[in-house]
N, C-alpha and C. Protein backbone atom coordinates (compact mmCIF):
# COMPACT_ATOMS: atom_id res chain seq x y z
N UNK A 1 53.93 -36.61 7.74
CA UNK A 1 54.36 -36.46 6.37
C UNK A 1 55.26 -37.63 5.98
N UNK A 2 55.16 -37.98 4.77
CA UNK A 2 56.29 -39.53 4.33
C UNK A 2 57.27 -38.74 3.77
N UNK A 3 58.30 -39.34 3.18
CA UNK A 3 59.11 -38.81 2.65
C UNK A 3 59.67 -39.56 1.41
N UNK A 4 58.86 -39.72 0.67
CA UNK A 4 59.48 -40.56 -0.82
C UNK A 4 60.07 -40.02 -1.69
N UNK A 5 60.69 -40.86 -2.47
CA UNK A 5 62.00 -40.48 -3.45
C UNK A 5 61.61 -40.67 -4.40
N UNK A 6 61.25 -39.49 -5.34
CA UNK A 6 60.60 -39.57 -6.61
C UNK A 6 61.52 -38.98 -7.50
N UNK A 7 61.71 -39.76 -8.77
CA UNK A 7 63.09 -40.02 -9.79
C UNK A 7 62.74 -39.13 -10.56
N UNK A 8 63.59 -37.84 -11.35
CA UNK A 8 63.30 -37.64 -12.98
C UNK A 8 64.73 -37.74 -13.67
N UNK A 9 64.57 -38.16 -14.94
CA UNK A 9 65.67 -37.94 -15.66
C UNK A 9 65.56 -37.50 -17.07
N UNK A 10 66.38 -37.26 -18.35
CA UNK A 10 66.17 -36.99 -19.13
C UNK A 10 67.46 -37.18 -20.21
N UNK A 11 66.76 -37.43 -21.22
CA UNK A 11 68.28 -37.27 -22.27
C UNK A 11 67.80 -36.28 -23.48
N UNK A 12 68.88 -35.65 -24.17
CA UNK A 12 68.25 -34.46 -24.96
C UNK A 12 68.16 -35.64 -26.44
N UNK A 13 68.81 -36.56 -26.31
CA UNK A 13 68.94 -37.13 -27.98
C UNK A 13 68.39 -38.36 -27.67
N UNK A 14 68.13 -39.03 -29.01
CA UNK A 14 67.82 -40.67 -28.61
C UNK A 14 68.74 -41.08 -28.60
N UNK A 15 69.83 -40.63 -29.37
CA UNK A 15 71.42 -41.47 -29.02
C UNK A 15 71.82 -41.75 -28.18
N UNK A 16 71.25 -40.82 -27.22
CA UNK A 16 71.79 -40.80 -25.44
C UNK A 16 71.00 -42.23 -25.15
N UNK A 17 71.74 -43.06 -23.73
CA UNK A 17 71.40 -43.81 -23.18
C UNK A 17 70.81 -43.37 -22.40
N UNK A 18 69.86 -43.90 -21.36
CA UNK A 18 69.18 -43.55 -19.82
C UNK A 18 69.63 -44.65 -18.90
N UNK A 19 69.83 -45.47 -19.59
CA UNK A 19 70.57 -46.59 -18.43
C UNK A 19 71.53 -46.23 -17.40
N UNK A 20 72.43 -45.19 -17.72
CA UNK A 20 73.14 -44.69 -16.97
C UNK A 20 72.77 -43.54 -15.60
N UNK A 21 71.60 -42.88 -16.08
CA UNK A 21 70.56 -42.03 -15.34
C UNK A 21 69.99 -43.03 -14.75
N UNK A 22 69.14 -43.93 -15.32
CA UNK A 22 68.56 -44.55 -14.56
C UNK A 22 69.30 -45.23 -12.91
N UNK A 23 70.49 -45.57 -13.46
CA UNK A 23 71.10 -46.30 -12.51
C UNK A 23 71.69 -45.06 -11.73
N UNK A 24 71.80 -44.08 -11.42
CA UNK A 24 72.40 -42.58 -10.86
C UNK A 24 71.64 -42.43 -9.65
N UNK A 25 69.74 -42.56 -10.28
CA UNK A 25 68.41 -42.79 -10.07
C UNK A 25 68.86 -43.86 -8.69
N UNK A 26 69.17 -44.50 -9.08
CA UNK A 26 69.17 -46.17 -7.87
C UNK A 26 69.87 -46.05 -7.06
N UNK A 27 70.99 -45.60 -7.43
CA UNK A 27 72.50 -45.44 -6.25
C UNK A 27 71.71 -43.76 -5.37
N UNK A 28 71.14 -43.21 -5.73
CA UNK A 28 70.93 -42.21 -4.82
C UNK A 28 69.03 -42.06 -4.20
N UNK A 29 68.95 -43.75 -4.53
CA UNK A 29 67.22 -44.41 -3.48
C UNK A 29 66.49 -44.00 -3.77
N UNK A 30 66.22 -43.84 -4.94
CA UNK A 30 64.88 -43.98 -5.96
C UNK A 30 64.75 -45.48 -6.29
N UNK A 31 63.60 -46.11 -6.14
CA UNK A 31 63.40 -47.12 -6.31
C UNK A 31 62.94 -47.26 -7.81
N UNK A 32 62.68 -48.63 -8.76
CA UNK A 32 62.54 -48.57 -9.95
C UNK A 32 61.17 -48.21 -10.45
N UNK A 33 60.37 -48.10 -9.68
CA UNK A 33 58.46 -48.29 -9.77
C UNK A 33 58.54 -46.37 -9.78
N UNK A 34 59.50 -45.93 -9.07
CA UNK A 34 59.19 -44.16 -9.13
C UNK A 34 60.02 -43.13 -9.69
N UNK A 35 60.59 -44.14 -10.76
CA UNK A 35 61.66 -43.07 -11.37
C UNK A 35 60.94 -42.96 -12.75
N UNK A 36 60.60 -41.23 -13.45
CA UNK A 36 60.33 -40.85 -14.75
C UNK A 36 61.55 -40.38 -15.47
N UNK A 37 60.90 -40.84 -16.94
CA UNK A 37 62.04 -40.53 -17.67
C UNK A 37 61.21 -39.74 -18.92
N UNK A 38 62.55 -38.87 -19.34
CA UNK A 38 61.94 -38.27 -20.75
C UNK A 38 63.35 -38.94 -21.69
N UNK A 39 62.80 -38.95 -23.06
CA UNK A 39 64.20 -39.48 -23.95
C UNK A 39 63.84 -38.82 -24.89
N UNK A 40 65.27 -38.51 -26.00
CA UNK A 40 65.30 -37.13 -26.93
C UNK A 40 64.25 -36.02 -26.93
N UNK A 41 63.73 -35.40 -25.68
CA UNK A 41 63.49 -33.76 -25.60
C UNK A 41 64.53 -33.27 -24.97
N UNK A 42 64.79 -31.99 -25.26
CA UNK A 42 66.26 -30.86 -25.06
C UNK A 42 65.15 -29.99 -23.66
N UNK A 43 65.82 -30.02 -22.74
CA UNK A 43 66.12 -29.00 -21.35
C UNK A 43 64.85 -27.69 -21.78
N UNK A 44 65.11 -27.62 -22.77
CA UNK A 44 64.82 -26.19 -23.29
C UNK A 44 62.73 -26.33 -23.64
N UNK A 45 62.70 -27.42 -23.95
CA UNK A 45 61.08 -28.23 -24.49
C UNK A 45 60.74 -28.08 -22.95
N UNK A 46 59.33 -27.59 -22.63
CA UNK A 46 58.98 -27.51 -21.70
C UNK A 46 57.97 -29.00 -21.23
N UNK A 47 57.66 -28.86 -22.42
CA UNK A 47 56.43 -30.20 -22.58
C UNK A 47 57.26 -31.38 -22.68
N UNK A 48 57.82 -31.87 -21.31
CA UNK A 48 58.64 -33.17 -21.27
C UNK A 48 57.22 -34.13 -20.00
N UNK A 49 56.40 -34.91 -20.82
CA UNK A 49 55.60 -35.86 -19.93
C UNK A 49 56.24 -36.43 -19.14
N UNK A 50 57.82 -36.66 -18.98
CA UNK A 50 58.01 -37.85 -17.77
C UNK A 50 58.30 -36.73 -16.60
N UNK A 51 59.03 -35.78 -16.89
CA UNK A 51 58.42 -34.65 -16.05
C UNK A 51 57.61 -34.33 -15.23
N UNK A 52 55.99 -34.03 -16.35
CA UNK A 52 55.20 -33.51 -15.75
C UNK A 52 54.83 -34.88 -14.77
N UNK A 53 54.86 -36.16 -15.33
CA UNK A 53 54.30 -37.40 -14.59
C UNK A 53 55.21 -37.18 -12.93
N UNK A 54 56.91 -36.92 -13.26
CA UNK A 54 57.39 -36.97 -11.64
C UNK A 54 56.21 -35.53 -10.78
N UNK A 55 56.15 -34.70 -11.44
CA UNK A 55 55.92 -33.61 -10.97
C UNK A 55 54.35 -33.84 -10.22
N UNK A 56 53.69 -34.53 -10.79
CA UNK A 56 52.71 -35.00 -10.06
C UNK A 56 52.72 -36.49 -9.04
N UNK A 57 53.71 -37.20 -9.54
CA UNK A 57 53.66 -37.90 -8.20
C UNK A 57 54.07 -37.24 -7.09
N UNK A 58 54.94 -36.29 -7.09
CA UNK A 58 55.55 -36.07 -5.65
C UNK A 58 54.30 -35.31 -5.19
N UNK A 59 54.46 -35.53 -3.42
CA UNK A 59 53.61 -35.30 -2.91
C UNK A 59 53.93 -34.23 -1.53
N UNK A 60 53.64 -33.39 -0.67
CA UNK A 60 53.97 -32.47 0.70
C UNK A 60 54.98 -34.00 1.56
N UNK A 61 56.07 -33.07 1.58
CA UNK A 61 56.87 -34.41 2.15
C UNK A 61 57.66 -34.85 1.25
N UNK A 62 57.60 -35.31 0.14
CA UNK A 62 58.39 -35.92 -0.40
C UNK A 62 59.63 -35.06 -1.01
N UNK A 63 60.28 -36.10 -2.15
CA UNK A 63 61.62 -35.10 -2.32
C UNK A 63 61.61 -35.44 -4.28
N UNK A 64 62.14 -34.69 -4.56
CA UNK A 64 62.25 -34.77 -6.45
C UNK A 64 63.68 -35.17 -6.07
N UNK A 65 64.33 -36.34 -7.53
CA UNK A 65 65.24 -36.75 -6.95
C UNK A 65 65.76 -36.68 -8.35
N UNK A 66 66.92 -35.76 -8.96
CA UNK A 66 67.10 -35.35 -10.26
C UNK A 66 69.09 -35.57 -10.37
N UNK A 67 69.24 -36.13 -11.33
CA UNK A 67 70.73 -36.80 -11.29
C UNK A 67 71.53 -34.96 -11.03
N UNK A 68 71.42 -34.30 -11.95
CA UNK A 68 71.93 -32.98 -12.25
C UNK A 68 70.91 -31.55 -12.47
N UNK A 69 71.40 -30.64 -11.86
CA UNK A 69 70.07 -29.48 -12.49
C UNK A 69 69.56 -29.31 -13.71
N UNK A 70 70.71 -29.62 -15.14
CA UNK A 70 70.50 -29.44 -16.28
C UNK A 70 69.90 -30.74 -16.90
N UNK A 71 69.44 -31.74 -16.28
CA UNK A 71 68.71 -32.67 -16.71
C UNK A 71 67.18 -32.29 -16.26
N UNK A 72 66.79 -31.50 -15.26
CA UNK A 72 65.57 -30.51 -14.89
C UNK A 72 64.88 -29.78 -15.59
N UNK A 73 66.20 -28.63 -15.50
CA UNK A 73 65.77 -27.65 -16.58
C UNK A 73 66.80 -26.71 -17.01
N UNK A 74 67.04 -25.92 -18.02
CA UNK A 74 67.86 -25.29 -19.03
C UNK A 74 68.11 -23.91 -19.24
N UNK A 75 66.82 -23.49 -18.26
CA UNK A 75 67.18 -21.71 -18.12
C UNK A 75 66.42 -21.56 -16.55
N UNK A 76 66.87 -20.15 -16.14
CA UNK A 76 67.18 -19.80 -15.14
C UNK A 76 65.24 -19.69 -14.80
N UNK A 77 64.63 -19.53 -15.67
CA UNK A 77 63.17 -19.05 -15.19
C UNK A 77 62.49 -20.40 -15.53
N UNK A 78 62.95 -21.31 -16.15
CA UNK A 78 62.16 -22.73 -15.87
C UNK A 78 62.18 -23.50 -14.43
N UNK A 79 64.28 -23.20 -14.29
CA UNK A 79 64.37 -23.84 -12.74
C UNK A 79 63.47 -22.95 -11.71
N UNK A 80 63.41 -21.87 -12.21
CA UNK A 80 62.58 -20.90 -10.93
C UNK A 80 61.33 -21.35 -10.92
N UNK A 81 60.65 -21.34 -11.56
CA UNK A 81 58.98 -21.92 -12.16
C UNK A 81 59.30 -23.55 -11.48
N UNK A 82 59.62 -24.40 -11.81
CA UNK A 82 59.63 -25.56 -11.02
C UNK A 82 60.58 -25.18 -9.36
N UNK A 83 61.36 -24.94 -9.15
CA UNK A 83 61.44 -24.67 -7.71
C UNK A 83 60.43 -24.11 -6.67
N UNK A 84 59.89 -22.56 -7.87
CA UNK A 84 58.85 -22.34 -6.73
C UNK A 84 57.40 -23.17 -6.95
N UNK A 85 57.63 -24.43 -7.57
CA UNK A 85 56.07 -25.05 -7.72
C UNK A 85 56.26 -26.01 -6.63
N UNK A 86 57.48 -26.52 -6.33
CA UNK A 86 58.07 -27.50 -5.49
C UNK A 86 58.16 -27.01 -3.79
N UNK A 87 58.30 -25.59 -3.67
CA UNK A 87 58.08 -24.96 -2.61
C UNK A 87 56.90 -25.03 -2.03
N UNK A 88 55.83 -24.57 -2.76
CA UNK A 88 54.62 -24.06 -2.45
C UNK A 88 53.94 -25.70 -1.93
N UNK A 89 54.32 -26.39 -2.86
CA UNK A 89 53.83 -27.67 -2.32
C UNK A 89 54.59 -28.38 -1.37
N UNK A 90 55.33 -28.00 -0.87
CA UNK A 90 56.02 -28.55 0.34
C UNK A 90 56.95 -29.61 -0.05
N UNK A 91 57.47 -29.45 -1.37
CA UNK A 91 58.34 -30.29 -1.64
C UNK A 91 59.93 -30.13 -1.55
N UNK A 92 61.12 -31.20 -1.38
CA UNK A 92 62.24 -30.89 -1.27
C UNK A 92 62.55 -31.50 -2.98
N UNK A 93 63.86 -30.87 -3.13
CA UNK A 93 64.59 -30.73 -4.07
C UNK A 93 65.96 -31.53 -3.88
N UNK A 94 66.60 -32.98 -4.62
CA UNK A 94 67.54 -33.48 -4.53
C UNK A 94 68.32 -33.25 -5.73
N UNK A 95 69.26 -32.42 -6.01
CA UNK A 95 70.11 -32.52 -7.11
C UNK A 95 71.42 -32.89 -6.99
N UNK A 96 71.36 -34.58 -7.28
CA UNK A 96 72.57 -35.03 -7.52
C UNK A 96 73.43 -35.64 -5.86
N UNK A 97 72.12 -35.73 -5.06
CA UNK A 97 72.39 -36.38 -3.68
C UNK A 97 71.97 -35.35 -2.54
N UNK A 98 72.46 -33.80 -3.13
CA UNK A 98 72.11 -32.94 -2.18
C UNK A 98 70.88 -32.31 -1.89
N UNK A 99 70.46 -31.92 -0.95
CA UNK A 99 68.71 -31.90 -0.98
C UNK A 99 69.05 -30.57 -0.46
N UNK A 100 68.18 -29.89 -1.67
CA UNK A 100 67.72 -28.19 -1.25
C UNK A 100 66.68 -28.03 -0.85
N UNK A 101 65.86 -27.56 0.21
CA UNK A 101 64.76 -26.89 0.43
C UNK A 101 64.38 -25.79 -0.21
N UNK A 102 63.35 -25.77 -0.71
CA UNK A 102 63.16 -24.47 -1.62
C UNK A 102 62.29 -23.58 -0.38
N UNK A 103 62.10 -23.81 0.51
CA UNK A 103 61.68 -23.15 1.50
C UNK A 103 62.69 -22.35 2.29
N UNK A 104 63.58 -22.77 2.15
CA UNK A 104 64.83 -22.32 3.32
C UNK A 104 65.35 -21.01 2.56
N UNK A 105 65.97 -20.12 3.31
CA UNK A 105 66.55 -19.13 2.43
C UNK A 105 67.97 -19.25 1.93
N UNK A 106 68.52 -20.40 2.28
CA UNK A 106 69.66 -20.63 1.64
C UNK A 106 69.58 -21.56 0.65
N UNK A 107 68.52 -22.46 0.70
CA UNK A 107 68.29 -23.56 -0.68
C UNK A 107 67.89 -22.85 -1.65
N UNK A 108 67.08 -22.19 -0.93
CA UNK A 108 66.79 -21.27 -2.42
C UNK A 108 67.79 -20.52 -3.41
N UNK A 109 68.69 -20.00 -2.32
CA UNK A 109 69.60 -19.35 -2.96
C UNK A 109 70.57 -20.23 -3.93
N UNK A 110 71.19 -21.49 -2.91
CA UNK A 110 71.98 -21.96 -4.06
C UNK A 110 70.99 -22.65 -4.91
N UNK A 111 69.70 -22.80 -5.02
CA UNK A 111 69.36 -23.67 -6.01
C UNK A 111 69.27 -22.58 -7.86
N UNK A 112 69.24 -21.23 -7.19
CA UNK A 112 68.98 -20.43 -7.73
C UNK A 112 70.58 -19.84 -8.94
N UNK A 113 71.45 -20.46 -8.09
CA UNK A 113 72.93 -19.94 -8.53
C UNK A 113 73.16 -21.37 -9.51
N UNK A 114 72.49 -22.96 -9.37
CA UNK A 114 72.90 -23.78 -9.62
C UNK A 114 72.41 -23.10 -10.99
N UNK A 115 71.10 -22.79 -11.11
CA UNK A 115 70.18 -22.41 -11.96
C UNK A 115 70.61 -21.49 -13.14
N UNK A 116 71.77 -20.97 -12.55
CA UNK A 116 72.17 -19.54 -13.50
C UNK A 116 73.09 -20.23 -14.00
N UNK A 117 74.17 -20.84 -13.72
CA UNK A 117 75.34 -21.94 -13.97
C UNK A 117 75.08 -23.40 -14.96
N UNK A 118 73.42 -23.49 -15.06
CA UNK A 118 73.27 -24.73 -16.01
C UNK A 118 72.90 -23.73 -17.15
N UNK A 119 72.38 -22.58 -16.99
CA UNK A 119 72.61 -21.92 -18.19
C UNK A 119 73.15 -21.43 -19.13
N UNK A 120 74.21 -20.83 -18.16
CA UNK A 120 75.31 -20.14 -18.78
C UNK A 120 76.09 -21.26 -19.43
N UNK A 121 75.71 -22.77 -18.82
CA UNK A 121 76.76 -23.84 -19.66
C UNK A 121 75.99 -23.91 -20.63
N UNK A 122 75.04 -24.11 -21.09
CA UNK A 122 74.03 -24.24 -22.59
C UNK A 122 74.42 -23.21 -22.88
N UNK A 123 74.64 -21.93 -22.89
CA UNK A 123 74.63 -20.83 -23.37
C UNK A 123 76.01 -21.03 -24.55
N UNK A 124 77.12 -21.64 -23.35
CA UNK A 124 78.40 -21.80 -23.35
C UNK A 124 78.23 -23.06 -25.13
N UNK A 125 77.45 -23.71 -25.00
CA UNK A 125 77.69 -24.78 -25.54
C UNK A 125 77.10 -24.28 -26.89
N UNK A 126 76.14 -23.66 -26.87
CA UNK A 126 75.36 -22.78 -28.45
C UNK A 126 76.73 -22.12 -28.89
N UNK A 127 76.98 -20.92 -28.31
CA UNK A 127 78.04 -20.04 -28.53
C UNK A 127 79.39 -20.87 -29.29
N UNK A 128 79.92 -22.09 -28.93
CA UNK A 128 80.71 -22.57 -29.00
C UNK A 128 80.19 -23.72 -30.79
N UNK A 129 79.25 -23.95 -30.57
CA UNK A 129 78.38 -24.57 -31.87
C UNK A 129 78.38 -24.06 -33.07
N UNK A 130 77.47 -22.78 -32.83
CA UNK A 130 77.70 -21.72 -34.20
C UNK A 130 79.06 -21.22 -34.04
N UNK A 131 80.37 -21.16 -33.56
CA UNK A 131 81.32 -20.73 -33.88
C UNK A 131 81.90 -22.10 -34.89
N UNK A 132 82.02 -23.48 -34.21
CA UNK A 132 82.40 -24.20 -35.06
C UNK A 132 81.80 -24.37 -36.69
N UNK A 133 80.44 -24.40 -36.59
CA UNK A 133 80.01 -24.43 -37.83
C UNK A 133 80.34 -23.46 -38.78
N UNK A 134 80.60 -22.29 -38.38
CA UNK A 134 81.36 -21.25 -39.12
C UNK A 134 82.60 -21.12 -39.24
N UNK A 135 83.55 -21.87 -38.37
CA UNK A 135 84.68 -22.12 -39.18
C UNK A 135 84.48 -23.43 -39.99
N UNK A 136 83.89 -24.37 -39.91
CA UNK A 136 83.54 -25.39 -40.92
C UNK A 136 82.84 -25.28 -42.46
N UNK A 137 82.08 -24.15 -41.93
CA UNK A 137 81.19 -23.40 -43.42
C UNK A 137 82.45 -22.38 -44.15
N UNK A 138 83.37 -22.02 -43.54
CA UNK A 138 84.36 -21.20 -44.20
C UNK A 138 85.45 -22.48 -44.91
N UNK A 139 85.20 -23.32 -44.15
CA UNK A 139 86.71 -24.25 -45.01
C UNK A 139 85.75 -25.41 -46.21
N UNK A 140 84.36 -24.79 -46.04
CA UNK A 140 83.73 -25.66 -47.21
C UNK A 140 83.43 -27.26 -46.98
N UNK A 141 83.52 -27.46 -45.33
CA UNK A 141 83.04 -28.35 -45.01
C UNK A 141 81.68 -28.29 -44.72
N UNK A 142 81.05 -28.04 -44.25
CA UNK A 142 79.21 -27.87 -43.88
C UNK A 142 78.72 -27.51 -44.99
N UNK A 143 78.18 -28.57 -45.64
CA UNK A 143 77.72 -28.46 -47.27
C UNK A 143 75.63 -29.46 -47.18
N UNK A 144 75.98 -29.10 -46.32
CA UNK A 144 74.04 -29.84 -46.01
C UNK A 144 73.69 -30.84 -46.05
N UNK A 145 72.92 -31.52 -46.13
CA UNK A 145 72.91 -33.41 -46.50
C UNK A 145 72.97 -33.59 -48.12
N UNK A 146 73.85 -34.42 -48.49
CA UNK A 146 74.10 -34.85 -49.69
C UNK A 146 72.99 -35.46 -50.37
N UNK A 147 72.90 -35.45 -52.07
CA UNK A 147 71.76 -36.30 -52.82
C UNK A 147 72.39 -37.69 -52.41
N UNK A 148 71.06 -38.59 -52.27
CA UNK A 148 71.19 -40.08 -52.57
C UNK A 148 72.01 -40.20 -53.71
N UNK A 149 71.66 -40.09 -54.78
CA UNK A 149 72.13 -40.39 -55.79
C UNK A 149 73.21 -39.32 -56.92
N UNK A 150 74.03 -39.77 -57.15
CA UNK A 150 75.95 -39.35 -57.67
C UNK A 150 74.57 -38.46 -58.92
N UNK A 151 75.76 -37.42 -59.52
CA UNK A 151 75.16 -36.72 -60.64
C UNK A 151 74.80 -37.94 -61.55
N UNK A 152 75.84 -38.35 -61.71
CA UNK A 152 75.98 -39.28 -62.77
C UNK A 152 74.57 -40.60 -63.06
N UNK A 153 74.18 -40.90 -61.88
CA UNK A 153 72.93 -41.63 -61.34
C UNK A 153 72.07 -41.12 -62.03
N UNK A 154 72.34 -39.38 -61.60
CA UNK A 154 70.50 -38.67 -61.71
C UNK A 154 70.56 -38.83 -63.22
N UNK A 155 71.50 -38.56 -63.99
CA UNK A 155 71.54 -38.13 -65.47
C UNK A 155 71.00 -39.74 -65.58
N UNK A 156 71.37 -40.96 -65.47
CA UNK A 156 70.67 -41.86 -65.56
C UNK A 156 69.54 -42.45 -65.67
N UNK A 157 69.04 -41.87 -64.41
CA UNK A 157 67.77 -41.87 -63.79
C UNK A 157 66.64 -41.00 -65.18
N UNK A 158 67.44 -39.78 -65.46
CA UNK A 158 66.38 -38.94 -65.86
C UNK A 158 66.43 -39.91 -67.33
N UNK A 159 67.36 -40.09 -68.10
CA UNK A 159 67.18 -41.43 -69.26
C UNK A 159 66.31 -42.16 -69.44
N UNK A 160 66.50 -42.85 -67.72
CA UNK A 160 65.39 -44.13 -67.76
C UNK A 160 64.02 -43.89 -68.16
N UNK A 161 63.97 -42.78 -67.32
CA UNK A 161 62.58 -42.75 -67.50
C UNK A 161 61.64 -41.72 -68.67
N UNK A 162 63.12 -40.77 -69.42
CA UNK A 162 62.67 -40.58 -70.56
C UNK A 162 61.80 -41.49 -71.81
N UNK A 163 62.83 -42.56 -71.55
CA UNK A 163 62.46 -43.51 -72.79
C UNK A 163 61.11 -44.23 -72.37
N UNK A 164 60.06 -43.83 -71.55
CA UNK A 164 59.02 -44.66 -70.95
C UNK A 164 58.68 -46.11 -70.90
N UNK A 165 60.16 -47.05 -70.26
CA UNK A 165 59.92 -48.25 -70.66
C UNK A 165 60.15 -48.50 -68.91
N UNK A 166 60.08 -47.39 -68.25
CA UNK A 166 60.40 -47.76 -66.33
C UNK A 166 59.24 -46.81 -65.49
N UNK A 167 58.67 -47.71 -64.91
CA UNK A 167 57.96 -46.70 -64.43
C UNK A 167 58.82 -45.94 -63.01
N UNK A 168 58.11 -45.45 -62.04
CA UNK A 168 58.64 -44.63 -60.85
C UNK A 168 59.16 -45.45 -60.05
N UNK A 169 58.04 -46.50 -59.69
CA UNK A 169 58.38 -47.71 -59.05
C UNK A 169 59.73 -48.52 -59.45
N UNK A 170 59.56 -48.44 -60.77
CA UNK A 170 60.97 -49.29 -61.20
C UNK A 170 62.22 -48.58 -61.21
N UNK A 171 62.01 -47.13 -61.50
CA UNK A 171 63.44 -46.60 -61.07
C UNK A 171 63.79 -47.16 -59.72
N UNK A 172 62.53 -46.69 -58.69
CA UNK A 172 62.66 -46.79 -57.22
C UNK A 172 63.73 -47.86 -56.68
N UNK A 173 63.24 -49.09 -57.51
CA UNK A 173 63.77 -50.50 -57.30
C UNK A 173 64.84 -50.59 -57.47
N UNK A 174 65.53 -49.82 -58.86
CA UNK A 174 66.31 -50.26 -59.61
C UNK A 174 67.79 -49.39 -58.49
N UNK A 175 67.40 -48.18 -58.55
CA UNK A 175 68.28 -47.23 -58.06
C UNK A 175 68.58 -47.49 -56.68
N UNK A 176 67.62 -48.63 -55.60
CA UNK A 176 67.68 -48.54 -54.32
C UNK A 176 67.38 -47.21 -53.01
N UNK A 177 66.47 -46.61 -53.63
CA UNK A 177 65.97 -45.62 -53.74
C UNK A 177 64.59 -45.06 -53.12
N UNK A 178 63.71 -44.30 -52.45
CA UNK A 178 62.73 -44.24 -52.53
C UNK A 178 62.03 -43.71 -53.71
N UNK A 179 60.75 -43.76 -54.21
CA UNK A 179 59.79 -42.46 -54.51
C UNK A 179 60.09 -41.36 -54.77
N UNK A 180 59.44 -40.61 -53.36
CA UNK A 180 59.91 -39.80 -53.15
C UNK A 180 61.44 -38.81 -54.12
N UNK A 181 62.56 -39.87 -53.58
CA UNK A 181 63.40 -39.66 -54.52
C UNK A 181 63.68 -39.25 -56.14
N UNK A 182 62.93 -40.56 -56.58
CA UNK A 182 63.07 -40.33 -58.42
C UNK A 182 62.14 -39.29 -58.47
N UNK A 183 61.11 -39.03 -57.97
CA UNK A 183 59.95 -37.55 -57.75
C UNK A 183 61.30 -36.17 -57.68
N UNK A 184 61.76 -36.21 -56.61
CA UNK A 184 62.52 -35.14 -56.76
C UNK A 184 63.33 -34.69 -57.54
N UNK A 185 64.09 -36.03 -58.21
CA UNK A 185 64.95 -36.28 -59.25
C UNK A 185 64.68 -35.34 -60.30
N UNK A 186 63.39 -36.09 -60.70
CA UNK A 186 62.68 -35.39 -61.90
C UNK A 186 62.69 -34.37 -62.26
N UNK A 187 61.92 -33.35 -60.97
CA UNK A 187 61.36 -32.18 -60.57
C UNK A 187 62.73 -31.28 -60.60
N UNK A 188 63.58 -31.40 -60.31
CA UNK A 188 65.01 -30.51 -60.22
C UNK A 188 65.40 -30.57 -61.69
N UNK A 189 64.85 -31.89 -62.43
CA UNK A 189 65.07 -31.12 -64.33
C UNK A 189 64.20 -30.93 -65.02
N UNK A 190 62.97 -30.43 -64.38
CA UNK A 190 62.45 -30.06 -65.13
C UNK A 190 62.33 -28.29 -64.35
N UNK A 191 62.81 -28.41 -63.10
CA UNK A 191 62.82 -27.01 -62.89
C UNK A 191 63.90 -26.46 -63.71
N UNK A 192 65.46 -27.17 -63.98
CA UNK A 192 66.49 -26.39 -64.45
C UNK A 192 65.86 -26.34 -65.80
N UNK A 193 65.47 -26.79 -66.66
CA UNK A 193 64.58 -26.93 -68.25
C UNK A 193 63.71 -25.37 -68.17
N UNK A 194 63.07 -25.39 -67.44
CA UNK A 194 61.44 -24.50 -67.35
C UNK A 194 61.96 -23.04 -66.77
């Protein structure tokens, strides 16, 4: 049997970097040719291709080589579903340097406790989300994405193009604006009118 070091990583946002995973990836001998990556899918998206791509390179013998559990997976029955896929195929499990056997009855176990603990921190982190937004929606801060354009604009806007001397395009131009936009513009006075 060989024993190769096959990389996954993941970031939930595109904001996130991977450079830093990647390099996590290197310091713990994953080489650069076998490390997958996913960028902005969330833990929770099952359908992460760089994933499924590590998940098929590794081979009986080899080892999955994952910076943290919650870069894996996000609830307790995904890590179970990939642990026991990693078992059956004779694969080991590296999270974060330490290598679990999912065969053994103690890898299993802690891989299983790591499993309940990356949840309960997402859990931790929702819970903690909708509480802020609701004290933010109570002090009248969380007000949704703002119009492009000031009232004062739209009342403009709707002028311009009363007097039919601008077309859509030329608001578009004029206002810095899309389409789209002076379209909606419109449509919001002639809904308040109608």
């Amino acid at each position: 049997m060989n024993d190769t070091l096959i990389g996954y990583a993941r970031c939930s946002t595109d904001k996130q970097d991977l450079a830093a995973r990647r390099e996590r990836l290197r310091e713990l001998g994953v080489t650069e040719k076998r490390i997958y990556l996913d960028h902005g899918l969330t833990g929770t998206n099952r359908k992460r291709p760089g994933l499924d791509q590590a998940l098929a390179a590794v081979r009986e013998g080899d080892t999955l080589v994952v910076p943290k559990l919650d870069r894996l997976a996000r609830s307790v029955p995904d890590a179970r579903d990939i642990g026991d896929s990693l078992a059956q195929r004779g694969i080991k499990l590296s999270l974060g340097g330490q290598v679990y056997d999912p065969t053994d009855p103690m890898g299993k176990m802690f891989f299983n406790i790591l499993a309940t603990f990356a949840e309960f921190e997402v859990d931790l982190l929702r819970m903690r989300t909708r509480e802020g937004m609701a004290v933010a929606r109570a002090k009248g801060r969380l007000r949704g994405k703002q119009p492009k354009l000031s009232a004062k604009q739209q009342t403009e806007l709707r002028r311009m193009h009363a007097t039919g001397d601008y077309s859509i395009a030329d608001l578009a131009e004029l206002f810095s604006i899309g389409r789209a936009t002076v379209y909606r513009t419109l449509q919001r006075q002639a809904t308040r009118e109608g």
